[in-house]
C-alpha atoms as a PDB file:
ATOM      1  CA  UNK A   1     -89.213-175.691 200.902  1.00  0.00           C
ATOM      2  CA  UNK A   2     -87.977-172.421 200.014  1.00  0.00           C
ATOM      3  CA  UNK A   3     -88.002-171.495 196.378  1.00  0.00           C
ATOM      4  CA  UNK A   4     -86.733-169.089 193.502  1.00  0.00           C
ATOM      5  CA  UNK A   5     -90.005-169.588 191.144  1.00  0.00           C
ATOM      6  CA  UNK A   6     -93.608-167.631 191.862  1.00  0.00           C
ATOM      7  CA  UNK A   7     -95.308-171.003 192.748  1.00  0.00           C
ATOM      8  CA  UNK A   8     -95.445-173.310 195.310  1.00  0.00           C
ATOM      9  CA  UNK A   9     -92.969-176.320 195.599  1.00  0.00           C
ATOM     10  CA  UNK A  10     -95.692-178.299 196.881  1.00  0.00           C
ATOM     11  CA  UNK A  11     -97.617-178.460 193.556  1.00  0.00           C
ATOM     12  CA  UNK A  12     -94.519-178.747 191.530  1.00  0.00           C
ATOM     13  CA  UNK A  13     -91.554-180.889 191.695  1.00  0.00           C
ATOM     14  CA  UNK A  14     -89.293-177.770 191.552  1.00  0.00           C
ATOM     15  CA  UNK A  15     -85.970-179.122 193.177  1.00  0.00           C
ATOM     16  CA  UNK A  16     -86.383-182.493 190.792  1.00  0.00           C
ATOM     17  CA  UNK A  17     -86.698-180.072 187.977  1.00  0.00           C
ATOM     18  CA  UNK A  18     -83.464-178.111 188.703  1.00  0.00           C
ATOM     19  CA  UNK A  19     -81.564-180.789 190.116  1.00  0.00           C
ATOM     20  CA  UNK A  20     -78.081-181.335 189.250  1.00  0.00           C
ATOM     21  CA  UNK A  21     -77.498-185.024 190.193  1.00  0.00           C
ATOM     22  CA  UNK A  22     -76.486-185.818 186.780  1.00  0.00           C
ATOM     23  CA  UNK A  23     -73.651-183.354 185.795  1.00  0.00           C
ATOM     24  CA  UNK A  24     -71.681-184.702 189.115  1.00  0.00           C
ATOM     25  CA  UNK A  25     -68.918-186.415 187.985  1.00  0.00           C
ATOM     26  CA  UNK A  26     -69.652-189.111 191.045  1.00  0.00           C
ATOM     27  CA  UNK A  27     -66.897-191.782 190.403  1.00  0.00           C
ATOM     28  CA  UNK A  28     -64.484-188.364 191.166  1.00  0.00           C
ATOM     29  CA  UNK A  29     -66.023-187.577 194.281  1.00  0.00           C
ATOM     30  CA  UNK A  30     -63.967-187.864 197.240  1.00  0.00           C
ATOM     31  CA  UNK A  31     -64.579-187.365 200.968  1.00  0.00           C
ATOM     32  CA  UNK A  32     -61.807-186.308 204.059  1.00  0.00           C
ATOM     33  CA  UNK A  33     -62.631-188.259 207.222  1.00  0.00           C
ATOM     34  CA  UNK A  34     -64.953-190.404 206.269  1.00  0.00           C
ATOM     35  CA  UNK A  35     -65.263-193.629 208.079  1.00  0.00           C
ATOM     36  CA  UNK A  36     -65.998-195.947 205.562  1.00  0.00           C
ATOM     37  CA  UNK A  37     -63.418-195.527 202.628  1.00  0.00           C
ATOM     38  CA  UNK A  38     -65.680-194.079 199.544  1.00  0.00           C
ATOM     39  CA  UNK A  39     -69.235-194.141 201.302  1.00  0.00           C
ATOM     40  CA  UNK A  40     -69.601-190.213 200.255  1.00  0.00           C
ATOM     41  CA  UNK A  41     -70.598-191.569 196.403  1.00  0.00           C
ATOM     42  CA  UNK A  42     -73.640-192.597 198.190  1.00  0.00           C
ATOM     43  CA  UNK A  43     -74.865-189.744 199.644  1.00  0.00           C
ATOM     44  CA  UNK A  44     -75.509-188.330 196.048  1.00  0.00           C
ATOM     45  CA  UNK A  45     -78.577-189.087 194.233  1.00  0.00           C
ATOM     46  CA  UNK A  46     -82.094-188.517 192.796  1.00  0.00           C
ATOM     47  CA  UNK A  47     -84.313-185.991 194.767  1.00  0.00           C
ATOM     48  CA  UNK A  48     -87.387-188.734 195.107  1.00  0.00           C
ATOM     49  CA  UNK A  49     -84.674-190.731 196.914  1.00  0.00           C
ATOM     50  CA  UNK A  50     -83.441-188.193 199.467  1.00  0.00           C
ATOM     51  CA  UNK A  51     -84.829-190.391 202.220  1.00  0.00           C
ATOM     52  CA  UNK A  52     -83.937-193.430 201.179  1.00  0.00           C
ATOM     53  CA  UNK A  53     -81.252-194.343 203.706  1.00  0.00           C
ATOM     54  CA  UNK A  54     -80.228-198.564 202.327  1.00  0.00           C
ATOM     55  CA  UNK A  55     -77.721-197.301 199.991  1.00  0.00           C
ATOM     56  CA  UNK A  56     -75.874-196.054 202.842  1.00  0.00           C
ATOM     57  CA  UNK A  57     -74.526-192.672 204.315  1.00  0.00           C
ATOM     58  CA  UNK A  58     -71.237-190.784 204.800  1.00  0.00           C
ATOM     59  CA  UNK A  59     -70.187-190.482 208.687  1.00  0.00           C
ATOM     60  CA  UNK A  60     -67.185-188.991 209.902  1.00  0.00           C
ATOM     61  CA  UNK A  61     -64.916-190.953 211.811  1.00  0.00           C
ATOM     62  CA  UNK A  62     -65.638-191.281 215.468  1.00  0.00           C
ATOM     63  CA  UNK A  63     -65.128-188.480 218.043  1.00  0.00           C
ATOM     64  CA  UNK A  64     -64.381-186.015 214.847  1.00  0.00           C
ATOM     65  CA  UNK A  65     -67.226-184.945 213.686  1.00  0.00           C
ATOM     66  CA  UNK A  66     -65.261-182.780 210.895  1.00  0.00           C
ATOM     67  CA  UNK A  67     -66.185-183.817 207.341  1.00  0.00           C
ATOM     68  CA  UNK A  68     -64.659-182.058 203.464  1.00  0.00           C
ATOM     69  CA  UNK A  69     -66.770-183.237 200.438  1.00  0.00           C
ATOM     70  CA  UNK A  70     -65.163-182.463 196.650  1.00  0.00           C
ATOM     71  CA  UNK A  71     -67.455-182.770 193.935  1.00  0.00           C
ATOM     72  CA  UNK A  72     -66.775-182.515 190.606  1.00  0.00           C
ATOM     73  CA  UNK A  73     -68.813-181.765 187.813  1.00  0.00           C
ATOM     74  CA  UNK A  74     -68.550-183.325 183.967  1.00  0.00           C
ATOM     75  CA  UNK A  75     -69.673-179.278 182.927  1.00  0.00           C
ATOM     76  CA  UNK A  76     -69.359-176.190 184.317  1.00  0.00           C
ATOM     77  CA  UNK A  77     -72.729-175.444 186.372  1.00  0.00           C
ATOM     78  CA  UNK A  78     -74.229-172.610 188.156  1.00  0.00           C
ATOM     79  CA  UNK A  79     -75.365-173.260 191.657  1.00  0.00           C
ATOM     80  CA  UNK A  80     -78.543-172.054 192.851  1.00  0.00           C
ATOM     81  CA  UNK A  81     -78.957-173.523 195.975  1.00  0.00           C
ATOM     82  CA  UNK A  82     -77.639-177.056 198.547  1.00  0.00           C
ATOM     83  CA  UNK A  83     -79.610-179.155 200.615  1.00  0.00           C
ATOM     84  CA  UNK A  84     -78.219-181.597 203.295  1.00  0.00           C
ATOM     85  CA  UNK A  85     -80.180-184.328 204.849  1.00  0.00           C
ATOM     86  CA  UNK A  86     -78.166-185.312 208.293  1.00  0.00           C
ATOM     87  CA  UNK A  87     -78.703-188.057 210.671  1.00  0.00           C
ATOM     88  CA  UNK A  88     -80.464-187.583 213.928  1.00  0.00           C
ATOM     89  CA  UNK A  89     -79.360-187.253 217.880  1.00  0.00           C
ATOM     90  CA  UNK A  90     -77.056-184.913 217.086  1.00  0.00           C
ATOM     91  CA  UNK A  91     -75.196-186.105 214.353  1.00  0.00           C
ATOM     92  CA  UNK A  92     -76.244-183.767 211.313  1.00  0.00           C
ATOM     93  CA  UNK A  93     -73.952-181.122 210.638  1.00  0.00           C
ATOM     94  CA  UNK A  94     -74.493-177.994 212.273  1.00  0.00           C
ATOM     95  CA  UNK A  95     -72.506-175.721 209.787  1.00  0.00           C
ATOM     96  CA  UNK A  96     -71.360-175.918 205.914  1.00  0.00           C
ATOM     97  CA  UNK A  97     -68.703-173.826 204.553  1.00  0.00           C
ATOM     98  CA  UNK A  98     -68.463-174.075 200.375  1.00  0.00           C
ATOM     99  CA  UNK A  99     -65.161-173.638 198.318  1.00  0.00           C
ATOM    100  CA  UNK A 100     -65.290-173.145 194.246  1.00  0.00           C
ATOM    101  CA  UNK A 101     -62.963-174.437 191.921  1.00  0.00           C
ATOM    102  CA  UNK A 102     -59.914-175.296 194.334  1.00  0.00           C
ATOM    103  CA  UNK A 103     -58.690-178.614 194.189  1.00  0.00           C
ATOM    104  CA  UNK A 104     -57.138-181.024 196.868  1.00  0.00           C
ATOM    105  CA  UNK A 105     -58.184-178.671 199.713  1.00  0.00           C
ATOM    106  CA  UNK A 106     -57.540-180.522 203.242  1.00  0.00           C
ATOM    107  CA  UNK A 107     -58.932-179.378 206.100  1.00  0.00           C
ATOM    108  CA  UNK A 108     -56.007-176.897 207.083  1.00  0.00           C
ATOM    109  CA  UNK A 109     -56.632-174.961 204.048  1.00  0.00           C
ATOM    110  CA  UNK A 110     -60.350-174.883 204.655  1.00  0.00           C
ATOM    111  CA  UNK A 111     -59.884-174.085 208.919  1.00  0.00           C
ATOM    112  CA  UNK A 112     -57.613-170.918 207.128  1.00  0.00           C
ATOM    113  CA  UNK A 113     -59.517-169.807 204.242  1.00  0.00           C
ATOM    114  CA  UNK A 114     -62.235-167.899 203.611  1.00  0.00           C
ATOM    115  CA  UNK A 115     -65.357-169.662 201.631  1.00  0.00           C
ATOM    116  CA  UNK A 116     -67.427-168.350 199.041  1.00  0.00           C
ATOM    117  CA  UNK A 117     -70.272-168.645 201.180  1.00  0.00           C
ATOM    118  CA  UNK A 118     -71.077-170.154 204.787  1.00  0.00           C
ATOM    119  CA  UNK A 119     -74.260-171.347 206.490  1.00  0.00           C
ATOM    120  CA  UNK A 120     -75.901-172.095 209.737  1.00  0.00           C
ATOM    121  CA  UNK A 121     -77.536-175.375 209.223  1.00  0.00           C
ATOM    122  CA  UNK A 122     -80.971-176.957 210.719  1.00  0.00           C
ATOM    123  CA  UNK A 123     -81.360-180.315 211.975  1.00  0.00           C
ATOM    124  CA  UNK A 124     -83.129-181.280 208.309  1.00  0.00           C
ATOM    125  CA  UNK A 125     -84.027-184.824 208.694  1.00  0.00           C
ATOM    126  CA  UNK A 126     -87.198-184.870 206.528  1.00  0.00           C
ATOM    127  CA  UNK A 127     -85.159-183.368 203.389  1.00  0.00           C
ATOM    128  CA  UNK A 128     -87.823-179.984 203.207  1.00  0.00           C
ATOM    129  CA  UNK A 129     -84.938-177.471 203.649  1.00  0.00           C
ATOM    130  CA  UNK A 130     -82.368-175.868 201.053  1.00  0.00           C
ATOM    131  CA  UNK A 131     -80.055-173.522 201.626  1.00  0.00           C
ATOM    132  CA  UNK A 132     -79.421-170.528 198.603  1.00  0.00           C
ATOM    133  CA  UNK A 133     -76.622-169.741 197.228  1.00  0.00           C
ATOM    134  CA  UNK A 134     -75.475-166.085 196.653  1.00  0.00           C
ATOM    135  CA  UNK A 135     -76.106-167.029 193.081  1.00  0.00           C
ATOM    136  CA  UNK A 136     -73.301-164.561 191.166  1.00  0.00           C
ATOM    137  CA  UNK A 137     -70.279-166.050 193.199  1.00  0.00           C
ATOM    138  CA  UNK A 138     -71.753-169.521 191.887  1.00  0.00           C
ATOM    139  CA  UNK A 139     -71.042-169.466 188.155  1.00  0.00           C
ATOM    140  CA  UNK A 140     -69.096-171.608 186.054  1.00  0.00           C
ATOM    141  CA  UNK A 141     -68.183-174.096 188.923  1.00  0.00           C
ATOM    142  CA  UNK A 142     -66.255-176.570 187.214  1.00  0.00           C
ATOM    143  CA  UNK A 143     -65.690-178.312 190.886  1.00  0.00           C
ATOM    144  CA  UNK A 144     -67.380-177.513 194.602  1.00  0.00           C
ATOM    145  CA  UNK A 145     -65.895-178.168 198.261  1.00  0.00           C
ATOM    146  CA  UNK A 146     -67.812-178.354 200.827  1.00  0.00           C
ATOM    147  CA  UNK A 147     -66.973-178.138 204.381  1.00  0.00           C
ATOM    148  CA  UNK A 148     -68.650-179.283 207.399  1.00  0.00           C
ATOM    149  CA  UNK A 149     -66.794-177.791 210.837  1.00  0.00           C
ATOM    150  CA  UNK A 150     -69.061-179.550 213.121  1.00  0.00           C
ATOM    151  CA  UNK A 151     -72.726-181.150 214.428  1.00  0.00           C
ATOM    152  CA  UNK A 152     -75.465-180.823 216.746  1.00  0.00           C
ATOM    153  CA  UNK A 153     -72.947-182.382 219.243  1.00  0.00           C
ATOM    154  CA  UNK A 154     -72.753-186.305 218.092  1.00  0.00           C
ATOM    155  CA  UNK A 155     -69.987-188.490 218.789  1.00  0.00           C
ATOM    156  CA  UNK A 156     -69.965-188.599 214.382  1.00  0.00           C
ATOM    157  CA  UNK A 157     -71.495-186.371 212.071  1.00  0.00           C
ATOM    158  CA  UNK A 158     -73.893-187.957 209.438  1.00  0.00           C
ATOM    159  CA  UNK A 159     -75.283-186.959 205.864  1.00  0.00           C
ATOM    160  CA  UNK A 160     -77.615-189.166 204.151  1.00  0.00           C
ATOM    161  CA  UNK A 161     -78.126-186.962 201.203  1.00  0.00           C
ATOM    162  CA  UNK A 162     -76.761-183.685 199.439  1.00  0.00           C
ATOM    163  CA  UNK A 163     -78.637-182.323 196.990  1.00  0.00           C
ATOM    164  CA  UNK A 164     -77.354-179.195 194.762  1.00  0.00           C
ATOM    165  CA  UNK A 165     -80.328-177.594 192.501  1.00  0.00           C
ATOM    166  CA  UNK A 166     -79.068-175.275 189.361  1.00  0.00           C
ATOM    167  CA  UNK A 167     -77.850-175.082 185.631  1.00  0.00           C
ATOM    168  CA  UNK A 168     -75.515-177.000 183.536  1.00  0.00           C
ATOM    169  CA  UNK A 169     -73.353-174.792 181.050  1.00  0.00           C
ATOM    170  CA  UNK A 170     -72.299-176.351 177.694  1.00  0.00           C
ATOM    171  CA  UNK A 171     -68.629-176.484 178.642  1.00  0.00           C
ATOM    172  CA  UNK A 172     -67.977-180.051 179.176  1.00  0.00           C
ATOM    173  CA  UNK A 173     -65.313-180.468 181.735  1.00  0.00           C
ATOM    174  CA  UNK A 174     -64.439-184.277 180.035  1.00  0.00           C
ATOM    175  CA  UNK A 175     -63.072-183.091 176.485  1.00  0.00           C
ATOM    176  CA  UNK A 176     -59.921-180.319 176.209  1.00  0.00           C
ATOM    177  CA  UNK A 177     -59.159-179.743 172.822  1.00  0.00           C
ATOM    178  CA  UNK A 178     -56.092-178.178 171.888  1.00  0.00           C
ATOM    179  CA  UNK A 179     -56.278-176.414 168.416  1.00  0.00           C
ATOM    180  CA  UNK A 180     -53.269-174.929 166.325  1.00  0.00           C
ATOM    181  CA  UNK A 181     -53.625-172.679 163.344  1.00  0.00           C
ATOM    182  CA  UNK A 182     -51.369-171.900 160.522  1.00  0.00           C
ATOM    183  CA  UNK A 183     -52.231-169.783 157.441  1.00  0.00           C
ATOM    184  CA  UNK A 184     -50.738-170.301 154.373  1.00  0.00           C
ATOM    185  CA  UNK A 185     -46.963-172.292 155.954  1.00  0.00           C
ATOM    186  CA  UNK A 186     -43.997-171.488 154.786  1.00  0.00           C
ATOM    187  CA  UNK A 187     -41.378-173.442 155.820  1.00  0.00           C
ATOM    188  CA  UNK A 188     -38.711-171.278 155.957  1.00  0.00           C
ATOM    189  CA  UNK A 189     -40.527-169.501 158.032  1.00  0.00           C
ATOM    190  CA  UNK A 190     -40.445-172.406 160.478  1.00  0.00           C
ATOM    191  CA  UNK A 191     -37.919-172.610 163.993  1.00  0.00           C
ATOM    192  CA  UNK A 192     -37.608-175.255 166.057  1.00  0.00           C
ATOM    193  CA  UNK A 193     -39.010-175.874 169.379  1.00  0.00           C
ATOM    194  CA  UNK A 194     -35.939-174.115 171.807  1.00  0.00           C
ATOM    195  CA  UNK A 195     -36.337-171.293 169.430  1.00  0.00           C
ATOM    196  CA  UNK A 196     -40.503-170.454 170.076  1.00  0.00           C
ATOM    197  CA  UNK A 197     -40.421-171.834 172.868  1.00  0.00           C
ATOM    198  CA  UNK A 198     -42.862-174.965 172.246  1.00  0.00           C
ATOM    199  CA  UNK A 199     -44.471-173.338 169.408  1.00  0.00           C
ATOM    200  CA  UNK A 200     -48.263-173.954 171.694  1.00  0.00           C
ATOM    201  CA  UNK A 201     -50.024-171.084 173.075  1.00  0.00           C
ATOM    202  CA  UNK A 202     -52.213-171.350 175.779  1.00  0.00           C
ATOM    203  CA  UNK A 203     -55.434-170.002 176.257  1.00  0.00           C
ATOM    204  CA  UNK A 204     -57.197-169.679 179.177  1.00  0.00           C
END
């Protein structure tokens, strides 16, 4: 497997270590095309169970092999690098486009725009392959899309497992707090609402 660190990933667990399986926000994650109405929740889980194929598998419907995965995070993370396990004869996906923080994208929007990053994918059926990221375009992602165009020429495409290896920021995505501060009130200083226009300001 190919790694960031000055050691071998064969004497240490590297992509366990990094793993972020548990900042995805799994109950949110949603999958166009699928053929099986929420199977994509399955394809996400610990790295010792990569290959572990009786919990199921997403598979596009038949004769489309076209597949959009959104996954949400519960905090911003930075993304170091994606692996995909795919199915065999042809059914793994042959390409994957990714999309950061942009919502309800369908698969006009992602045919038509550009991605953050694309990649030629390998028949990886034993799970030993990840693909990196260009790692300064993948900060504080609060959500990732990722597109699959097309297989190895199956009727379906099939993923068994995706697996996304980086860092969790402190900024949970589950809590927005809105805080208002007045110094020393005085109420005839006061207006109503038409008159400040809310009297909220927003910060980005």
């Amino acid at each position: 497997m190919a790694c960031l660190h000055d050691h071998e990933c064969g004497d240490h667990n590297c992509a366990a270590d990094w793993s972020l399986y548990n900042h995805i926000d799994i109950p949110k994650v949603v999958a166009l095309n699928e053929s099986v109405a929420g199977s994509v929740k399955s394809v996400f889980k610990s790295w010792d169970q990569r290959l572990e194929t009786s919990g199921g598998f997403l598979e596009s419907n038949e004769g489309d092999p076209e597949l959009l995965v959104f996954i949400p995070f519960t905090s911003d993370v930075k993304i170091k690098s994606i692996a995909v396990v795919g199915g065999a004869d042809g059914t793994s996906p042959s390409r994957m486009r990714a999309f950061i923080n942009r919502e309800g994208i369908d698969f006009s929007d992602a045919q038509n725009m550009q991605p953050v990053q694309e990649w030629e994918l390998a028949e990886n059926l034993q799970g030993v392959l990840e693909y990196q990221t260009r790692y300064s375009r993948f900060q504080g992602v609060a959500n990732l899309t990722l597109h699959f165009p097309d297989n190895f020429g199956g009727d379906t495409t099939k993923i068994y497992y995706i697996g996304l290896r980086g860092e969790a920021t402190q900024n949970k995505r589950d809590v927005v707090a809105t805080i208002v501060y007045e110094v020393m009130p005085n109420p005839s200083d006061h207006k109503t609402k038409s008159e400040t226009g809310g009297g909220f300001s927003h910060v980005e």
